[in-house]
N, C-alpha and C. Protein backbone atom coordinates (compact mmCIF):
# COMPACT_ATOMS: atom_id res chain seq x y z
N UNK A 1 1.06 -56.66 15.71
CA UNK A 1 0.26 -57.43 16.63
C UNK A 1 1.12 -58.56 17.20
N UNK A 2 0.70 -58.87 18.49
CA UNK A 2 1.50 -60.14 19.01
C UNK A 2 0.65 -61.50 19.64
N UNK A 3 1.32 -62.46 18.93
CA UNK A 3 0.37 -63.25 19.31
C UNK A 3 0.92 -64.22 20.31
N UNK A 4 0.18 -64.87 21.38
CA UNK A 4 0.68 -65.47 22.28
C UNK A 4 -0.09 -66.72 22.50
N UNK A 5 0.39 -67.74 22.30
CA UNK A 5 -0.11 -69.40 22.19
C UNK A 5 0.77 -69.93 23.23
N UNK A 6 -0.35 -70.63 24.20
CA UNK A 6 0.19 -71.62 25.27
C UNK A 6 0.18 -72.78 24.77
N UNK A 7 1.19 -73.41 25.27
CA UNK A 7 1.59 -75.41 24.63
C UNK A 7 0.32 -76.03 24.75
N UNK A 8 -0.33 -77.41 24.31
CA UNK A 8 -1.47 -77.47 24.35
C UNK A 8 -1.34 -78.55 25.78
N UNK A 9 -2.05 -79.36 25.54
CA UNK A 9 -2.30 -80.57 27.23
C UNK A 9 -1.35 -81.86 27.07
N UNK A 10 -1.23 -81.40 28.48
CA UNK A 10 -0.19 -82.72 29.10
C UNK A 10 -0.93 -83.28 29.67
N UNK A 11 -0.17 -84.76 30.19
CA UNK A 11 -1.01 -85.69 31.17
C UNK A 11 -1.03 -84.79 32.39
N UNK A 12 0.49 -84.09 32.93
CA UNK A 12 0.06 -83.63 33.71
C UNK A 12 -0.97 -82.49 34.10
N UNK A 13 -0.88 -82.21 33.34
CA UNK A 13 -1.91 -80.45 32.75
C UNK A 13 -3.54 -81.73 33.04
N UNK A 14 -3.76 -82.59 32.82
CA UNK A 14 -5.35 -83.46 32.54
C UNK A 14 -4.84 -83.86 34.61
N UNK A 15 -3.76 -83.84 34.95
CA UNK A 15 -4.24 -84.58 36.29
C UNK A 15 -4.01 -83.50 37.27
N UNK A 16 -3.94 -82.20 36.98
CA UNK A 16 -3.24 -81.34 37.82
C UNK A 16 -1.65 -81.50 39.02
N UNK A 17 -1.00 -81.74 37.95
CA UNK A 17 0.26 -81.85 38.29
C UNK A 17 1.11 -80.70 38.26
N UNK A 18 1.70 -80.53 38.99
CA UNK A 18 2.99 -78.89 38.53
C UNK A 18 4.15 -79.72 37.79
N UNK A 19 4.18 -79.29 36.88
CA UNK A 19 5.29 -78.84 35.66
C UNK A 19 6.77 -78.27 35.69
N UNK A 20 6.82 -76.97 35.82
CA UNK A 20 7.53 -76.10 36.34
C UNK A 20 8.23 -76.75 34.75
N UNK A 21 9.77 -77.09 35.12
CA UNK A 21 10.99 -76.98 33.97
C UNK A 21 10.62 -78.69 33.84
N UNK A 22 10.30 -79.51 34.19
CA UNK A 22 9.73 -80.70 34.05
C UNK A 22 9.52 -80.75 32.33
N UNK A 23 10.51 -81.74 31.61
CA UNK A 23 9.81 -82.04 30.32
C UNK A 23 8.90 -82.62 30.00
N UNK A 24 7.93 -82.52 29.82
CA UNK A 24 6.36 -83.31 29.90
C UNK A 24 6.03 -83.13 27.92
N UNK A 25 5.96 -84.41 27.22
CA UNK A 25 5.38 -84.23 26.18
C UNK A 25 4.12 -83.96 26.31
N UNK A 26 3.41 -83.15 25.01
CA UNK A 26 2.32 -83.09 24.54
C UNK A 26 1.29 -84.50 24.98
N UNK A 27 -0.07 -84.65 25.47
CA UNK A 27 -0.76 -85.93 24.99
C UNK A 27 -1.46 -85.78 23.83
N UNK A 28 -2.19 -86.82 23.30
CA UNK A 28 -2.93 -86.74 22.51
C UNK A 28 -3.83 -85.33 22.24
N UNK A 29 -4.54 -85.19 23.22
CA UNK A 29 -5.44 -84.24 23.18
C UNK A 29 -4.83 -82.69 23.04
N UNK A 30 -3.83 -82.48 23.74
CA UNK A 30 -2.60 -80.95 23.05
C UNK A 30 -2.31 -81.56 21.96
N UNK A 31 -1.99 -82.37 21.11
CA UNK A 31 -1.70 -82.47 19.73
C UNK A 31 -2.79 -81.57 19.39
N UNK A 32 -3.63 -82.37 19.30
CA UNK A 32 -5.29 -81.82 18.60
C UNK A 32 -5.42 -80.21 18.92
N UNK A 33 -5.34 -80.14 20.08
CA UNK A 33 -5.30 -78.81 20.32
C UNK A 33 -4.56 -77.69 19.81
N UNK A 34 -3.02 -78.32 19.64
CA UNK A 34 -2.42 -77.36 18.52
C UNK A 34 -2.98 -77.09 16.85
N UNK A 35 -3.31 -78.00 16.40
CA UNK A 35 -3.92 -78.62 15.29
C UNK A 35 -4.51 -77.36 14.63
N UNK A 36 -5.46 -77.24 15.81
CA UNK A 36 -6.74 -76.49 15.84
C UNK A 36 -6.52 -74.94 16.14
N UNK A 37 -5.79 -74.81 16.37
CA UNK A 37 -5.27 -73.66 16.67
C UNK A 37 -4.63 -73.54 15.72
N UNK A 38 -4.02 -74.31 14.40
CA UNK A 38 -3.40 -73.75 13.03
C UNK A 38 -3.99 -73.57 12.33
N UNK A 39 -5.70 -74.50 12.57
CA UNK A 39 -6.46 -73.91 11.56
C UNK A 39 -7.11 -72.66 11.77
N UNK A 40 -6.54 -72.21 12.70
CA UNK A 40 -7.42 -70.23 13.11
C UNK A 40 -6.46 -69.23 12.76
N UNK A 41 -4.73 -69.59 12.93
CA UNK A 41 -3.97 -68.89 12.46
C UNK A 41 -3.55 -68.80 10.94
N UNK A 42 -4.29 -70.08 10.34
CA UNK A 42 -3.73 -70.33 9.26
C UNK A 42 -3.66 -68.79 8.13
N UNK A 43 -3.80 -68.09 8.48
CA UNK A 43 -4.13 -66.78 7.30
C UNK A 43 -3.18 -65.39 8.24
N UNK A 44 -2.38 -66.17 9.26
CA UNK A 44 -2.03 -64.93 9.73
C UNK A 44 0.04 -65.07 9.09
N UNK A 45 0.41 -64.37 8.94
CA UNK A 45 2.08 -63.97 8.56
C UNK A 45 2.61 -63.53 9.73
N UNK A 46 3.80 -64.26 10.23
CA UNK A 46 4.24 -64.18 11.48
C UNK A 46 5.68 -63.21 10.83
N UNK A 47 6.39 -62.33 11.82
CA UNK A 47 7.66 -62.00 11.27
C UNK A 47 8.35 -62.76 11.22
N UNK A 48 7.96 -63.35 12.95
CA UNK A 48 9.42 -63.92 13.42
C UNK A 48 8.37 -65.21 14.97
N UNK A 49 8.94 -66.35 15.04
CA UNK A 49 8.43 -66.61 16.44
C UNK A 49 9.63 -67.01 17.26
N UNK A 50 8.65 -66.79 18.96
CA UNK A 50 9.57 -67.10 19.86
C UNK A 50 9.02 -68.29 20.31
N UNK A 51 9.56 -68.98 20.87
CA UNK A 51 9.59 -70.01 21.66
C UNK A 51 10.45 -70.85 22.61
N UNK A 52 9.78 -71.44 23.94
CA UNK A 52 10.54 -72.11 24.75
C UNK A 52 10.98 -73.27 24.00
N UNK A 53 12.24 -74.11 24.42
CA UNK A 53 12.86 -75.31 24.46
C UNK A 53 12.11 -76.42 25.18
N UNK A 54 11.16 -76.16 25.71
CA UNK A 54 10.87 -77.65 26.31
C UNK A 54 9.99 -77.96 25.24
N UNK A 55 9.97 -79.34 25.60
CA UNK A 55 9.53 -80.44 24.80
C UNK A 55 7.77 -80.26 24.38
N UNK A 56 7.41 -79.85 25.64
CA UNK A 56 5.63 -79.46 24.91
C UNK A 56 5.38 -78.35 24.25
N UNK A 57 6.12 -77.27 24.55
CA UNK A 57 6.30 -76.15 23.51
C UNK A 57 6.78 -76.68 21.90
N UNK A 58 7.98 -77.26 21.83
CA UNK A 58 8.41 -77.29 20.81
C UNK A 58 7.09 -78.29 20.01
N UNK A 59 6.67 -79.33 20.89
CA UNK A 59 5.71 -80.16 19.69
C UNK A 59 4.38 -78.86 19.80
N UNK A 60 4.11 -78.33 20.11
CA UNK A 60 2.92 -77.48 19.86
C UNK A 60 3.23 -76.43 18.57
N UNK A 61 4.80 -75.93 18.75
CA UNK A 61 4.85 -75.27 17.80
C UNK A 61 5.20 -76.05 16.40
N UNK A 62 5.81 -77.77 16.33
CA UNK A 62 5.68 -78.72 15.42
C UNK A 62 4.38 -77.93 14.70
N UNK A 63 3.44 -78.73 16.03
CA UNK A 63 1.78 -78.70 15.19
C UNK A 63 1.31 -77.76 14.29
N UNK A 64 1.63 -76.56 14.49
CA UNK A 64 1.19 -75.58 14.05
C UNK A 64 1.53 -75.48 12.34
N UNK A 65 2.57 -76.15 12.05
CA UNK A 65 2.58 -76.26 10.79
C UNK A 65 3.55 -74.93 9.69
N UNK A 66 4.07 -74.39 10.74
CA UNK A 66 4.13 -72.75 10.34
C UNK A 66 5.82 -72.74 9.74
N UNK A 67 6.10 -72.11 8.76
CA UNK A 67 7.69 -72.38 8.27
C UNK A 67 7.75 -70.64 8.36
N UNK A 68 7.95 -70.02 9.38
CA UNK A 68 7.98 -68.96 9.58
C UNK A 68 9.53 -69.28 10.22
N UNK A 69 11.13 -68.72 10.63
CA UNK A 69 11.55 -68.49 11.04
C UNK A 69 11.50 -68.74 12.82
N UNK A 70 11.98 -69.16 13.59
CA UNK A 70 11.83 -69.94 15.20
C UNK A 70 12.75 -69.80 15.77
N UNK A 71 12.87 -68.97 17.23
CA UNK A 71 13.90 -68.74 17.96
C UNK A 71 13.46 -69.36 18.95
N UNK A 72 14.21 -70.35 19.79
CA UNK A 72 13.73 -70.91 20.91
C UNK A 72 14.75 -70.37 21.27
N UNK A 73 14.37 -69.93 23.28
CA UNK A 73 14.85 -69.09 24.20
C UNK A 73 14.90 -69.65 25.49
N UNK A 74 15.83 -70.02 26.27
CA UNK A 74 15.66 -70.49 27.16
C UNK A 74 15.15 -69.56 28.45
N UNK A 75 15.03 -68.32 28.09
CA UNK A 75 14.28 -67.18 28.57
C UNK A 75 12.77 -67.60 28.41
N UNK A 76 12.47 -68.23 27.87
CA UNK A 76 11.07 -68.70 27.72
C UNK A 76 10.58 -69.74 28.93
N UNK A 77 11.02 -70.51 29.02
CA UNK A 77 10.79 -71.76 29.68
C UNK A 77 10.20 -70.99 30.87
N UNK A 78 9.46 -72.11 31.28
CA UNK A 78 8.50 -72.15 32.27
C UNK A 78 9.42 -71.64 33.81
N UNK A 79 8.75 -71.57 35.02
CA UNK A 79 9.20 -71.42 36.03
C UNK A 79 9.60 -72.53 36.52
N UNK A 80 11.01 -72.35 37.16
CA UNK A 80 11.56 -73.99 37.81
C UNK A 80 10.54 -73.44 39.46
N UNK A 81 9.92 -74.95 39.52
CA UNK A 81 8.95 -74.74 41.11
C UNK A 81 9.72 -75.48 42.16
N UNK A 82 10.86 -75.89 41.73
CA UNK A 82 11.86 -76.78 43.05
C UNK A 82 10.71 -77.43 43.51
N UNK A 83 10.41 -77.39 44.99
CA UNK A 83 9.91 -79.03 45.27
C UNK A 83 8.82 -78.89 44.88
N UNK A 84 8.25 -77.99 44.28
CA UNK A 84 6.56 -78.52 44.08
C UNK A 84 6.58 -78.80 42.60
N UNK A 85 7.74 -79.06 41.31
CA UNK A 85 7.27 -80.26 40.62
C UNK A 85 7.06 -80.85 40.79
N UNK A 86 5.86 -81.92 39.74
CA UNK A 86 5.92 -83.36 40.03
C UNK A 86 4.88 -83.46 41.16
N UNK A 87 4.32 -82.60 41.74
CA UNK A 87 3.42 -82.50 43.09
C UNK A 87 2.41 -81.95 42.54
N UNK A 88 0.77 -83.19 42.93
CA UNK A 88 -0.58 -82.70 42.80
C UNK A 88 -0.58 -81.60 43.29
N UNK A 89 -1.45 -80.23 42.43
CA UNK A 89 -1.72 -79.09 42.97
C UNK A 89 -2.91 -79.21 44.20
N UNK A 90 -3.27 -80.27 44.41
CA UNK A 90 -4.55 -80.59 45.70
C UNK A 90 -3.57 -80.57 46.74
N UNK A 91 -1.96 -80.99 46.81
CA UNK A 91 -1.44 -80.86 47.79
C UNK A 91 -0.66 -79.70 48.64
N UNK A 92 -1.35 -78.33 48.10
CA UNK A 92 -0.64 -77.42 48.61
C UNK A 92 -1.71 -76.33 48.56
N UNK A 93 -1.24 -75.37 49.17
CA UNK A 93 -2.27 -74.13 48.88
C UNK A 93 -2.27 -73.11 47.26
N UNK A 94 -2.39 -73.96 46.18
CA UNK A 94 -2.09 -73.66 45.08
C UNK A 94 -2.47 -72.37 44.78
N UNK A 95 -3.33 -71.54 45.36
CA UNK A 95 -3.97 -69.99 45.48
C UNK A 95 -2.66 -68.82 46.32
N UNK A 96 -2.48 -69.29 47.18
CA UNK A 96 -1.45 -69.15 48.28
C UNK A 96 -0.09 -68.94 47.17
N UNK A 97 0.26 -70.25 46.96
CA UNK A 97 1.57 -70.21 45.70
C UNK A 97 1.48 -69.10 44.69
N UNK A 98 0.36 -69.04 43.69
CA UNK A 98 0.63 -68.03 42.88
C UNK A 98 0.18 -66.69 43.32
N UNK A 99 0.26 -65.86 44.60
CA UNK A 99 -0.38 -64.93 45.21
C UNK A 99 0.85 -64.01 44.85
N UNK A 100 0.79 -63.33 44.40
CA UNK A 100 2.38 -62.11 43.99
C UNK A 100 2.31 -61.85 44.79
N UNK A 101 1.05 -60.94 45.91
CA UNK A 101 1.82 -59.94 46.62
C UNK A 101 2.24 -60.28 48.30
N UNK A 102 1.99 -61.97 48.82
CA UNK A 102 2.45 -62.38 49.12
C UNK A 102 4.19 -62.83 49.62
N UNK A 103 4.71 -62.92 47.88
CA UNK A 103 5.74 -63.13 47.99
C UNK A 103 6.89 -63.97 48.83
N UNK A 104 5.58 -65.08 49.10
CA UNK A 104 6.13 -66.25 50.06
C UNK A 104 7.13 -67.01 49.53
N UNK A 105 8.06 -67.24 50.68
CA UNK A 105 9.48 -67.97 50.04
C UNK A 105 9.01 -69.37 50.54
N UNK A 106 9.62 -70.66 50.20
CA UNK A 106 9.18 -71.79 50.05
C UNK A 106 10.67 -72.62 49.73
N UNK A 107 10.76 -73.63 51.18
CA UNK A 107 12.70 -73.67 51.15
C UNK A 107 12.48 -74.68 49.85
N UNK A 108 13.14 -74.47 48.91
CA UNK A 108 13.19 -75.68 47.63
C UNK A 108 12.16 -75.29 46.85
N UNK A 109 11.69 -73.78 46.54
CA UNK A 109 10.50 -73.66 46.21
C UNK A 109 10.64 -73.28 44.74
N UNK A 110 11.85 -73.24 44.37
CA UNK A 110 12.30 -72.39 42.86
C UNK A 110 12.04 -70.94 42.94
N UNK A 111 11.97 -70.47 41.38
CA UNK A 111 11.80 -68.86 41.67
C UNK A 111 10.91 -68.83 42.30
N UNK A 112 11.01 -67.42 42.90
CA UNK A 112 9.69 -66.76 43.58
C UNK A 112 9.00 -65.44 42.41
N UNK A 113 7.76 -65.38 42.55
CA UNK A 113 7.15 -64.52 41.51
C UNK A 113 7.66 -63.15 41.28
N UNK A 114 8.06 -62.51 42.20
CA UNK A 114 8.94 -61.13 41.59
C UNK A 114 9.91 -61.47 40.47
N UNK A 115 11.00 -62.59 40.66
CA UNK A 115 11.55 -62.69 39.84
C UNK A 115 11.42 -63.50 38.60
N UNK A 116 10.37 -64.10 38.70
CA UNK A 116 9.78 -64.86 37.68
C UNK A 116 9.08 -63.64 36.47
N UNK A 117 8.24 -62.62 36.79
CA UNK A 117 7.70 -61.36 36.03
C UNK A 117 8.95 -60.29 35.52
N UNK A 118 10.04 -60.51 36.61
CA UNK A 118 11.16 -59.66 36.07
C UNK A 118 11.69 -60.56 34.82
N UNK A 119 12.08 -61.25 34.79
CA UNK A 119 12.39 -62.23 33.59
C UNK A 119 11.40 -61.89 32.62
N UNK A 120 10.19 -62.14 32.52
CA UNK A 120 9.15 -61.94 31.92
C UNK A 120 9.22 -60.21 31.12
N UNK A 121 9.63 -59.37 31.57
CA UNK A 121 9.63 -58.10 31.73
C UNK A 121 11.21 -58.05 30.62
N UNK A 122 12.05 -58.85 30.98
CA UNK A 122 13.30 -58.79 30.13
C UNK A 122 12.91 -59.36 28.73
N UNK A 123 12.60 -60.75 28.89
CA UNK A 123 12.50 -61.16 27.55
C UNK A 123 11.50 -60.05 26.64
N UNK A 124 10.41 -59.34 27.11
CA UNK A 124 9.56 -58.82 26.08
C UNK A 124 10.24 -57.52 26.23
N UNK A 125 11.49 -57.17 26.34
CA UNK A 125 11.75 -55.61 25.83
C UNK A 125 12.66 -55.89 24.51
């Protein structure tokens, strides 16, 4: 079985901010959130975990409490969004942005989603 846990809440994640490769710690409330999420896994035996290098990943997987073995991957990390880090998602057509079949280029826009799923597609073989 595979299990898949997203980092818990950022400030920006509470104000709708884009992220992208942006190191954003955990706030209070993703602490808790990881927390809580160890007390549901707590009975499960992991082989092995993966994980991204950024900073809210790594404290989420802190939280979890788990002395299982940890590969952080820089294959993991989030999508770099070039200019739309750091930018309220109210300021753009945020529906538009994540539209795959679109495939709108965006000058300074970071990856574009084909190659963002191809990555995605590498790391899980």
């Amino acid at each position: 079985m595979i299990y898949l846990i997203r980092h818990g809440e950022t400030d920006w994640n509470k104000s709708k901010v884009m992220q992208g490769q942006t190191d954003i710690p955990l706030n209070s409330n993703g602490i808790e959130q990881a927390k809580q999420i160890s007390q549901k896994l707590k009975d499960v035996k992991f082989d092995i975990i993966f994980c991204s290098p950024l900073l809210r990943t790594r404290q989420t997987f802190e939280n979890l409490g788990r002395t299982e073995k940890v590969i952080f991957d820089d294959r993991l990390k989030e999508r770099n969004y070039g200019k739309f880090e750091k930018t309220p998602k109210s300021s753009f057509d945020y529906n538009e942005f994540w539209n795959y079949s679109l495939n709108k280029k965006y000058e300074g826009g970071g990856r574009g989603l084909p190659g963002f799923f191809c990555k995605s597609f590498f790391v899980a073989e």
